[in-house]
Protein backbone atom coordinates (compact mmCIF):
# COMPACT_ATOMS: atom_id res chain seq x y z
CA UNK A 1 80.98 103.76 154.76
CA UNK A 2 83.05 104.87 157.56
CA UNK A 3 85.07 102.60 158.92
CA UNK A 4 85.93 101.53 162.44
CA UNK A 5 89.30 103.16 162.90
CA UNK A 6 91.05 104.16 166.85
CA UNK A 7 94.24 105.98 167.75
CA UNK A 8 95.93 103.92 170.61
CA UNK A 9 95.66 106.29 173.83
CA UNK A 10 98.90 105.75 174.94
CA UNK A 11 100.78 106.87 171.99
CA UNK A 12 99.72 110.58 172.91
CA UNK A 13 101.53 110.35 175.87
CA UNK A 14 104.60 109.77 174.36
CA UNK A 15 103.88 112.08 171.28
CA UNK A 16 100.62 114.20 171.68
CA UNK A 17 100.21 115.48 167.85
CA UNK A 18 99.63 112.06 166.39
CA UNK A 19 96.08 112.77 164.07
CA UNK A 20 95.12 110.92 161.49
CA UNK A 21 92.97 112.26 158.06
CA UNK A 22 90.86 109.65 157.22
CA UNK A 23 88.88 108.77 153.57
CA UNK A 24 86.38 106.10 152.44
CA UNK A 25 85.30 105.30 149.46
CA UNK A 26 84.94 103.68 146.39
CA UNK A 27 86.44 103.90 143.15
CA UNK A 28 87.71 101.32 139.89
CA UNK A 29 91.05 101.21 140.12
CA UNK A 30 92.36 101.75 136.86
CA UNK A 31 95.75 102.16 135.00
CA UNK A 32 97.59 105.85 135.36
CA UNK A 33 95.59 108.62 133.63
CA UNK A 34 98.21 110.76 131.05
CA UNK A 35 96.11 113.86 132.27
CA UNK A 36 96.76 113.29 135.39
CA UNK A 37 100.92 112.84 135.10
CA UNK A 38 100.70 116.52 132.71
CA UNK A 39 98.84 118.01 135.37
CA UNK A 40 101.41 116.44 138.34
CA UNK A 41 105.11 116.60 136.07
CA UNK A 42 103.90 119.90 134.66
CA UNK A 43 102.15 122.32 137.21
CA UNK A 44 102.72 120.62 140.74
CA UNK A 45 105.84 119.13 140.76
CA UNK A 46 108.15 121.82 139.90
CA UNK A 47 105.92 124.10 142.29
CA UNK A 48 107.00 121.16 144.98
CA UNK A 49 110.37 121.44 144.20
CA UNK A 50 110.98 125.11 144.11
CA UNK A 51 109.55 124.65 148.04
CA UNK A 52 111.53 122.00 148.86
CA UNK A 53 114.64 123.99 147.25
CA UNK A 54 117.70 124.26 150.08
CA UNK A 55 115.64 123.08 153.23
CA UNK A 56 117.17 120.56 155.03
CA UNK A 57 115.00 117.08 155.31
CA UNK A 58 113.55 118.15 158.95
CA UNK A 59 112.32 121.85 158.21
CA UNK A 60 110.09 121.11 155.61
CA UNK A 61 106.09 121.10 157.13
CA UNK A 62 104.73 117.48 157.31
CA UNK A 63 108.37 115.64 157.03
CA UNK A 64 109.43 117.59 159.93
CA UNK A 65 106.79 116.17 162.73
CA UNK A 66 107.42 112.87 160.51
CA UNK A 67 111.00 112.66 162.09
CA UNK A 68 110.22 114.09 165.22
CA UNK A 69 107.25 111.28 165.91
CA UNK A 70 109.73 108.47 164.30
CA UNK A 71 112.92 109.81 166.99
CA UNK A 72 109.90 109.92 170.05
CA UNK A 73 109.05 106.20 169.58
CA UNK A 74 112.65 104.87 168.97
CA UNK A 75 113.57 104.53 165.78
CA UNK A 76 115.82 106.36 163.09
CA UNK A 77 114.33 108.68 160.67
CA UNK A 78 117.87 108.63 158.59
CA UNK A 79 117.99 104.50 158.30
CA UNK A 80 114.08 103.86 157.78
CA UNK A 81 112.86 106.85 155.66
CA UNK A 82 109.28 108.37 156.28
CA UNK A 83 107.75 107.61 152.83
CA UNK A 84 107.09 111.45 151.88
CA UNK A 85 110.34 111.86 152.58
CA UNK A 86 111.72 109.56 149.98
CA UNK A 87 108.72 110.78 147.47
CA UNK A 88 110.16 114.30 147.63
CA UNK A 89 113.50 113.20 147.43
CA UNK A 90 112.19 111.53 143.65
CA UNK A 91 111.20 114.82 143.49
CA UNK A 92 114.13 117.00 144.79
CA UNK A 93 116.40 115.01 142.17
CA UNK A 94 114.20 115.28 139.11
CA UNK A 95 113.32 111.98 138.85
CA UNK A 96 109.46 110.78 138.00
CA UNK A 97 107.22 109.34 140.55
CA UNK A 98 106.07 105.87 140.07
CA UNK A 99 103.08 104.64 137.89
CA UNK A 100 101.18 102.72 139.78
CA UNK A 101 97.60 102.93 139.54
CA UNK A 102 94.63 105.68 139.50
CA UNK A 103 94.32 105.69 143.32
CA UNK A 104 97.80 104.86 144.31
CA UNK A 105 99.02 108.06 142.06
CA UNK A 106 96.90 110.37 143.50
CA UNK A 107 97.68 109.29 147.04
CA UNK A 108 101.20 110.28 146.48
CA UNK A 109 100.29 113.14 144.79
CA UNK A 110 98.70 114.13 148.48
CA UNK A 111 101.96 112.78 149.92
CA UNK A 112 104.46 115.47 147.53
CA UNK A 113 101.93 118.11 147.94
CA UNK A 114 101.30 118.24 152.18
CA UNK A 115 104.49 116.36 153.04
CA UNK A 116 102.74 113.82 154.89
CA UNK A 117 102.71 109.96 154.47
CA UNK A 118 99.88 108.86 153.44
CA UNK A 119 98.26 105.57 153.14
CA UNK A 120 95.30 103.34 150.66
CA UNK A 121 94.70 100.10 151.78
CA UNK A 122 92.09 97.43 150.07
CA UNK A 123 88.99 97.05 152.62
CA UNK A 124 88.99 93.90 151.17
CA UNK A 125 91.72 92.32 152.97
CA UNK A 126 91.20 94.19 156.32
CA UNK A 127 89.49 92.22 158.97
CA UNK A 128 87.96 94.05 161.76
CA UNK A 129 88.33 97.14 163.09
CA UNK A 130 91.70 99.04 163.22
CA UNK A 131 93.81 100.45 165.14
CA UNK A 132 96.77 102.83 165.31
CA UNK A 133 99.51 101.99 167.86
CA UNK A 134 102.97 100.66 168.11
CA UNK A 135 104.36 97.38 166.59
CA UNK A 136 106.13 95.55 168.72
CA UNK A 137 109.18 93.21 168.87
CA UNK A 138 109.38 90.82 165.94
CA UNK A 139 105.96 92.23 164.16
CA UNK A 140 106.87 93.18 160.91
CA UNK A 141 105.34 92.47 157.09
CA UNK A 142 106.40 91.37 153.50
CA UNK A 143 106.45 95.43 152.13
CA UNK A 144 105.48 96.61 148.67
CA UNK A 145 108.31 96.24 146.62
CA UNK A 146 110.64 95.40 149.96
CA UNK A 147 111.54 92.27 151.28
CA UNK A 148 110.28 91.72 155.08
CA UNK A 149 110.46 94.52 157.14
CA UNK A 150 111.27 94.74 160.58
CA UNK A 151 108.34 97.27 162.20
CA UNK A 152 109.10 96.96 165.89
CA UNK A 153 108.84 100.39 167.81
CA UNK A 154 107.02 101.84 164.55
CA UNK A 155 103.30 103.34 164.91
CA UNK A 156 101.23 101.16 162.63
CA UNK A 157 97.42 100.43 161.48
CA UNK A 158 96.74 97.00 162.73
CA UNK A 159 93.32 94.31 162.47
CA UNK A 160 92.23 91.25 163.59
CA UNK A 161 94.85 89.44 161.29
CA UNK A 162 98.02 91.94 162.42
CA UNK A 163 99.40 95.03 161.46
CA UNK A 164 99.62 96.08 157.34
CA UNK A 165 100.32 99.62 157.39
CA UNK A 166 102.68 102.44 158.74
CA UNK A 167 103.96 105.88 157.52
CA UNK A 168 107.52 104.29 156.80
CA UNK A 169 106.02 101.63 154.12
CA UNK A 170 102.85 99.45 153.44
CA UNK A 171 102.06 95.86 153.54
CA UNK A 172 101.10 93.54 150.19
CA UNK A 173 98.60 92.21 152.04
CA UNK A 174 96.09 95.52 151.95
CA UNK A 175 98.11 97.35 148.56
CA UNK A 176 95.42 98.94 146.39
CA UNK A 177 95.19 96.54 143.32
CA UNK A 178 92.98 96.98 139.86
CA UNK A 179 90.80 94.28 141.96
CA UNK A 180 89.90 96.73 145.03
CA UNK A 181 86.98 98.68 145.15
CA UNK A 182 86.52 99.64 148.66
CA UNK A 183 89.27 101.81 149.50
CA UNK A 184 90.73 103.34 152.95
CA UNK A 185 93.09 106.11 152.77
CA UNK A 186 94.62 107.26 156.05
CA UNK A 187 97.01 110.53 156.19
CA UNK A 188 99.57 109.91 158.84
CA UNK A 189 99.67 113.83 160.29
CA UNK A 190 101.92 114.57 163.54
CA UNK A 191 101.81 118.47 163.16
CA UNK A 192 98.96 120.25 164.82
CA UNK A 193 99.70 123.11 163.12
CA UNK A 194 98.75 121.29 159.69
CA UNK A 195 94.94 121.90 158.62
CA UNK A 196 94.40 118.53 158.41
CA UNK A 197 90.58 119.14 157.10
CA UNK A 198 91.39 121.35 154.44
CA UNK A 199 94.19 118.82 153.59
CA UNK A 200 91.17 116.27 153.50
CA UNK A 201 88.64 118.35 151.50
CA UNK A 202 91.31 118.76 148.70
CA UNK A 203 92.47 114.99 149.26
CA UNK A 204 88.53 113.78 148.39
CA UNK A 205 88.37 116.08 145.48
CA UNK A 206 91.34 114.81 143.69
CA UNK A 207 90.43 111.21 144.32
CA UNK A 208 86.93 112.00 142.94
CA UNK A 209 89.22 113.65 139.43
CA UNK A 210 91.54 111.16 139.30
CA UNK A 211 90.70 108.65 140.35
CA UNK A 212 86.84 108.07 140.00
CA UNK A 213 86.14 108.28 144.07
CA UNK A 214 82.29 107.88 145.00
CA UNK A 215 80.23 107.49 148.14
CA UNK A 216 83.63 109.27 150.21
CA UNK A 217 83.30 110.19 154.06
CA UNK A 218 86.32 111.70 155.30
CA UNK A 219 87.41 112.55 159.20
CA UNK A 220 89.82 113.11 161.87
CA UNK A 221 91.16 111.20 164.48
């Protein structure tokens, strides 16, 4: 089930730790498990926030190379917020993370936990293969929950119909719905000192808890 996924070359010459964590598979998407919110309000999140606890935004692992990779290609990390970035600041302030769906829960759950952005998208509505690279002038999507946003100068997952994904915010066109049952899940990792395959491992197994993940490849680009 692994799906056709490249890193535009020349990015790395601009920024050479871009990697992405990759997962396939396939899961029914169902409404939030209440096991799964005890086990995330109860045990990880105050563990998150107690590591969080007087670091400044850009010395925390994962939201630091976040930054760094948004300044490289041109845009600012303070006006368009790297997604785990505004998930720990939910987190930082007490407040509860959204409730969204089995697989979209657990993928911020990933997202608190490594401070990375990470990603599902519905196979369904992705044509083609992908790619990773950078949008540019006047690409941009209808985001989830957001109004159109601008993505030029922003590293994105693109297909044959345009680009529906990014670190910053995703796309309604490929959001992970109770309909989906092919799902891709990309961590967006620009850090080589992260251990992006243990991050992966522990990534699969929580989808497969939580969220009811079979037949899942995972890799590295």
């Amino acid at each position: 089930m692994k799906y056709n996924i490249t890193i535009d070359e020349n990015l790395k010459s601009v920024y050479p730790e871009i990697r992405l964590g990759c997962l396939c598979f396939r899961a029914e998407v169902k409404q939030p498990d209440a096991a799964f919110w005890d086990f995330l309000n109860e045990k990880i999140l105050p563990e998150v926030r107690a590591g969080i606890e007087g670091k400044e935004w850009g010395e925390i692992p994962g939201v630091r190379g976040s930054r760094a990779a948004y300044k490289a290609f041109g845009r600012n990390p303070g006006r368009y917020r790297v997604s785990s970035e505004a998930l720990l600041r939910r987190v930082k302030r007490g407040d509860e993370l959204y409730h969204i769906n089995s697989v979209v829960d657990v993928n911020n759950l990933i997202s608190v936990q490594s401070g990375l952005s990470v990603g599902s998208y519905d196979l369904g509505q992705v044509k083609g293969g992908i790619i990773f690279r950078k949008a540019e002038a006047g690409e941009g999507y209808d985001g989830i929950g957001k109004e159109f946003l601008d993505m030029e100068n922003m590293l994105v997952l693109a297909d044959e119909e345009g680009i529906f994904g990014s670190s910053m915010s995703d796309s309604t066109r490929a959001m992970v719905t109770e309909k989906t049952k092919a799902i891709l899940t990309v961590i967006y990792c620009f850090e080589n000192t992260i251990d992006l395959e243990a991050l992966l491992k522990d990534a699969a197994a929580a989808f497969a808890e939580y969220a009811g993940a079979e037949e899942t490849e995972t890799w590295v680009l």
